[in-house]
N, C-alpha and C. Protein backbone atom coordinates (compact mmCIF):
# COMPACT_ATOMS: atom_id res chain seq x y z
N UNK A 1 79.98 33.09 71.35
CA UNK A 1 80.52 34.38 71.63
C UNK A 1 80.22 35.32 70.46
N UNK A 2 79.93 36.44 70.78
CA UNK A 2 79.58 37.50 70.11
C UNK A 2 80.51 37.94 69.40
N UNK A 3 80.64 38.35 68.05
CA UNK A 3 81.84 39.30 67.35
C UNK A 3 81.70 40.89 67.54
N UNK A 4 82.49 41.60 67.29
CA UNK A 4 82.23 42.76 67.37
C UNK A 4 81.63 43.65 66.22
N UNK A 5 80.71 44.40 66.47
CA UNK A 5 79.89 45.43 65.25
C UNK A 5 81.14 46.17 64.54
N UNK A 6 80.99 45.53 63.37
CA UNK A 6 82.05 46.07 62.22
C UNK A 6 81.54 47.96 62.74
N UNK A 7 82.14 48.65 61.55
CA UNK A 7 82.23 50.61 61.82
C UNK A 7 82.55 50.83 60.37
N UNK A 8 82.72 50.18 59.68
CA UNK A 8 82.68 50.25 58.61
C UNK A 8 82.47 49.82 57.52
N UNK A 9 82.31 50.19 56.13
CA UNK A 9 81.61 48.73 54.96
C UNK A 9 82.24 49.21 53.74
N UNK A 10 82.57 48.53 52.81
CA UNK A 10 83.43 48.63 51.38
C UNK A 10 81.89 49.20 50.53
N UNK A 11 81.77 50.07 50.09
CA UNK A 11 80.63 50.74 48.92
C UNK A 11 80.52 49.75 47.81
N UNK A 12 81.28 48.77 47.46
CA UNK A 12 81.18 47.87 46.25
C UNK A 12 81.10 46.06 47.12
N UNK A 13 82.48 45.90 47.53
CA UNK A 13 82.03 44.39 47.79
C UNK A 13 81.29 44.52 49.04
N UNK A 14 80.99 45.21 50.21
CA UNK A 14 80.64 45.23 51.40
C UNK A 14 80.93 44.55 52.61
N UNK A 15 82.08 44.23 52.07
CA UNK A 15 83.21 44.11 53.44
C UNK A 15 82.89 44.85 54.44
N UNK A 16 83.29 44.06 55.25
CA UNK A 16 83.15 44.55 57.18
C UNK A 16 84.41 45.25 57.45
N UNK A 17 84.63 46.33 57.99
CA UNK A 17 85.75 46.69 59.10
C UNK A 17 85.91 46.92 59.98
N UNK A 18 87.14 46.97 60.61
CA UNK A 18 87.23 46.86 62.72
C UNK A 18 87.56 48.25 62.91
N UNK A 19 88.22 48.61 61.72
CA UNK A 19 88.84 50.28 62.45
C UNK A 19 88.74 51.66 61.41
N UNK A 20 88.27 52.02 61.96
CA UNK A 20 87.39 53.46 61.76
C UNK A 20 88.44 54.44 61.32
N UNK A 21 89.29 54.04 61.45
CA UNK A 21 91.11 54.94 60.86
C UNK A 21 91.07 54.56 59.26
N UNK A 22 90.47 53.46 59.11
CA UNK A 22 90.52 53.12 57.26
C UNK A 22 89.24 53.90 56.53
N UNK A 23 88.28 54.65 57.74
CA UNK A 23 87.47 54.79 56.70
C UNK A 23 87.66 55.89 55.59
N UNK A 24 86.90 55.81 54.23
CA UNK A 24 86.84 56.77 53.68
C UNK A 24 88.70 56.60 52.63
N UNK A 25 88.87 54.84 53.05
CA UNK A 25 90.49 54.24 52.38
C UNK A 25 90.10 53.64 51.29
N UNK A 26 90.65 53.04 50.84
CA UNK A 26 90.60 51.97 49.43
C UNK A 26 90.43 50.35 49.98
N UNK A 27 89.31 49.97 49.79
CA UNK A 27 88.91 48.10 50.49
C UNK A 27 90.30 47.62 50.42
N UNK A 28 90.84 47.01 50.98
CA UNK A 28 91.97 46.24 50.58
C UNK A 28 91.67 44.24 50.56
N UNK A 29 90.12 44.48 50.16
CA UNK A 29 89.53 42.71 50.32
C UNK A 29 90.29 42.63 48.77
N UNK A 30 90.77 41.45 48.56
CA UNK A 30 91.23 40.53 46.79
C UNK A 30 89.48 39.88 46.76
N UNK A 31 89.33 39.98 45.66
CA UNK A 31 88.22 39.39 44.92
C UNK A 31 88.54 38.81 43.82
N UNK A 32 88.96 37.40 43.70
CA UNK A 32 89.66 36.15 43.15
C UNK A 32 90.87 36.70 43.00
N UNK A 33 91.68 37.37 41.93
CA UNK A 33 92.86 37.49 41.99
C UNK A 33 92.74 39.47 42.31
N UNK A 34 91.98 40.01 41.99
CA UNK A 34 91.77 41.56 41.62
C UNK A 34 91.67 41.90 43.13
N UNK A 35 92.42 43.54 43.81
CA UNK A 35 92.07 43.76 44.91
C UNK A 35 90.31 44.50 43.96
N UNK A 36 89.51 44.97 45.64
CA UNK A 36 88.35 45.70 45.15
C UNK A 36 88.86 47.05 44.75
N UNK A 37 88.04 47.74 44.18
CA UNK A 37 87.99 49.16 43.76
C UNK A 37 87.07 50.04 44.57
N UNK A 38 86.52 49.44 45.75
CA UNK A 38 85.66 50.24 46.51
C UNK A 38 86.51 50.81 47.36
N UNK A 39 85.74 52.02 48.15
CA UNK A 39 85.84 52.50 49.36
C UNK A 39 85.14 52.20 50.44
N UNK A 40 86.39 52.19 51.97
CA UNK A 40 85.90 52.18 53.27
C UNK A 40 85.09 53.24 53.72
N UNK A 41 83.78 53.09 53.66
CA UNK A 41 82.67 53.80 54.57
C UNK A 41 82.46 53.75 55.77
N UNK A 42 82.63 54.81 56.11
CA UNK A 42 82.27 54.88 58.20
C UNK A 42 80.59 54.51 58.22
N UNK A 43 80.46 53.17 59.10
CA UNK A 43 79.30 52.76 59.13
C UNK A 43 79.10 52.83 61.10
N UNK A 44 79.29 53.63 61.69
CA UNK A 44 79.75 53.48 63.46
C UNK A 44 78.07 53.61 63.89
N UNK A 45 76.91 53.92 63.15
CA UNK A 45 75.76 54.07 63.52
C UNK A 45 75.07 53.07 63.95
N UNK A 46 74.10 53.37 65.41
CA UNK A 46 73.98 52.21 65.91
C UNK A 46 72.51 51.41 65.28
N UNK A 47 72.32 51.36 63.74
CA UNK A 47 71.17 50.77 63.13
C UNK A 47 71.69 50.51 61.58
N UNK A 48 73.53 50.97 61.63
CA UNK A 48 73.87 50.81 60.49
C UNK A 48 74.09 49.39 60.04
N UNK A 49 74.57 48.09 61.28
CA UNK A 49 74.26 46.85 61.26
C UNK A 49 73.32 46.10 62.10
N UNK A 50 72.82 45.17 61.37
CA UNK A 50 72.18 43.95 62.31
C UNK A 50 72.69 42.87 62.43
N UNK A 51 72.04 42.34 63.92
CA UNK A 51 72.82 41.01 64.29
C UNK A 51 72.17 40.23 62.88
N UNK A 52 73.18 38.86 62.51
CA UNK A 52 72.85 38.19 61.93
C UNK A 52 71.96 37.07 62.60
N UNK A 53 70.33 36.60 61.93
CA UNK A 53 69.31 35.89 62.73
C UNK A 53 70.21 34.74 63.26
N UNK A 54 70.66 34.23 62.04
CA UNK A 54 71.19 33.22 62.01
C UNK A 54 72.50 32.76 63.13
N UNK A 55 73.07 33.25 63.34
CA UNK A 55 74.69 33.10 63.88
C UNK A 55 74.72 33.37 65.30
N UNK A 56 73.57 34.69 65.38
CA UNK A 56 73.25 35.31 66.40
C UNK A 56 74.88 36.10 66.62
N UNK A 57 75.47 36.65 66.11
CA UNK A 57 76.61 37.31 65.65
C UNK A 57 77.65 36.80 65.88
N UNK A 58 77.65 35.39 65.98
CA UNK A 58 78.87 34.61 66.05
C UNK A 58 79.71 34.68 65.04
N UNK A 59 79.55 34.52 64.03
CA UNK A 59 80.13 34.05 62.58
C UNK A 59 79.78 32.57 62.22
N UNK A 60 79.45 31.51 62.85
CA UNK A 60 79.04 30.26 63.33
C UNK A 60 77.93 29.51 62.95
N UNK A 61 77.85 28.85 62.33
CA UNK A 61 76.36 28.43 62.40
C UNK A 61 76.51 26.27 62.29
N UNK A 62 77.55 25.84 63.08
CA UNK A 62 77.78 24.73 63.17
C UNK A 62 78.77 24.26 61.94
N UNK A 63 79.34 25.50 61.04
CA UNK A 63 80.08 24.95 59.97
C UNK A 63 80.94 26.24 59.74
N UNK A 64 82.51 26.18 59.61
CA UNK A 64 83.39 26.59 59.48
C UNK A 64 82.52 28.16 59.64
N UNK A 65 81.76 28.50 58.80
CA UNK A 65 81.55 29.98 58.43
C UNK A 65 80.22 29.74 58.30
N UNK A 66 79.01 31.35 58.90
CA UNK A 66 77.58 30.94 59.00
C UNK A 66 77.48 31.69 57.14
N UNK A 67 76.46 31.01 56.98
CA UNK A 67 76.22 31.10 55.14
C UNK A 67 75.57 32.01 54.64
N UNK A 68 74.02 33.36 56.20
CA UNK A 68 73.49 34.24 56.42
C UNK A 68 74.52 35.13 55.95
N UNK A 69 75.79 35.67 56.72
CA UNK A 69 76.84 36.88 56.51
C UNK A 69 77.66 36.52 56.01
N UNK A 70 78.24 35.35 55.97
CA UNK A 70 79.14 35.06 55.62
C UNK A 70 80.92 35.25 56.26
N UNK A 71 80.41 35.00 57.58
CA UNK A 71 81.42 35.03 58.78
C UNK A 71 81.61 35.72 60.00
N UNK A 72 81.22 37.66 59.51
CA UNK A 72 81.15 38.28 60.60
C UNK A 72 80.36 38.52 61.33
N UNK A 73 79.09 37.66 61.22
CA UNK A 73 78.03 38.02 63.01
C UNK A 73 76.96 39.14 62.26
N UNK A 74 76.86 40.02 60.82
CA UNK A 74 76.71 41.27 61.13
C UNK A 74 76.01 41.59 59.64
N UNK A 75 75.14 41.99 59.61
CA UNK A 75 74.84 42.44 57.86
C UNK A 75 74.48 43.94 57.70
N UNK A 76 74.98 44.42 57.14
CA UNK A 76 75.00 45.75 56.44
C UNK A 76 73.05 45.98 56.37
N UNK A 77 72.79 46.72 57.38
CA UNK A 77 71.76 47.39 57.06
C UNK A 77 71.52 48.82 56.04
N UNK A 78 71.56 48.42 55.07
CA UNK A 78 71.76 49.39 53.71
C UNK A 78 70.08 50.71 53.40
N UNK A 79 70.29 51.77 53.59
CA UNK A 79 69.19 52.51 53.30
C UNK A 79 68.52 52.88 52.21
């Protein structure tokens, strides 16, 4: 099963997001103990992600988490 195309991406760690109401917020991902210091970027463009080859946008790749994205189906096509 397919995940859904994140809409948004953290400018520093590049976290995925589901809702387009955070963008342009403060990441709220922890990176070991520290939250990030980035911002939520509206990414809603339809070439702003690609499916992951690997997962085929599952998150999946026969082990807990695919190792390509690193869970969400989806990689930040960066310009």
């Amino acid at each position: 099963m397919k995940r859904p195309k994140p809409v948004t991406s953290c400018t520093k760690c590049g976290a995925p997001g589901y809702n387009i109401a955070l963008a342009n917020g403060k990441c709220g991902r922890m990176v070991g103990k520290e939250r990030c210091n980035g911002t939520n970027q509206s990414t809603p463009g339809v070439n702003d992600w690609v499916m992951c080859e690997s997962c085929e946008a599952s998150g999946y790749e026969g082990t807990p988490q695919c190792s390509q994205c690193g869970g969400p189906g989806w990689v930040i096509h960066r310009r």
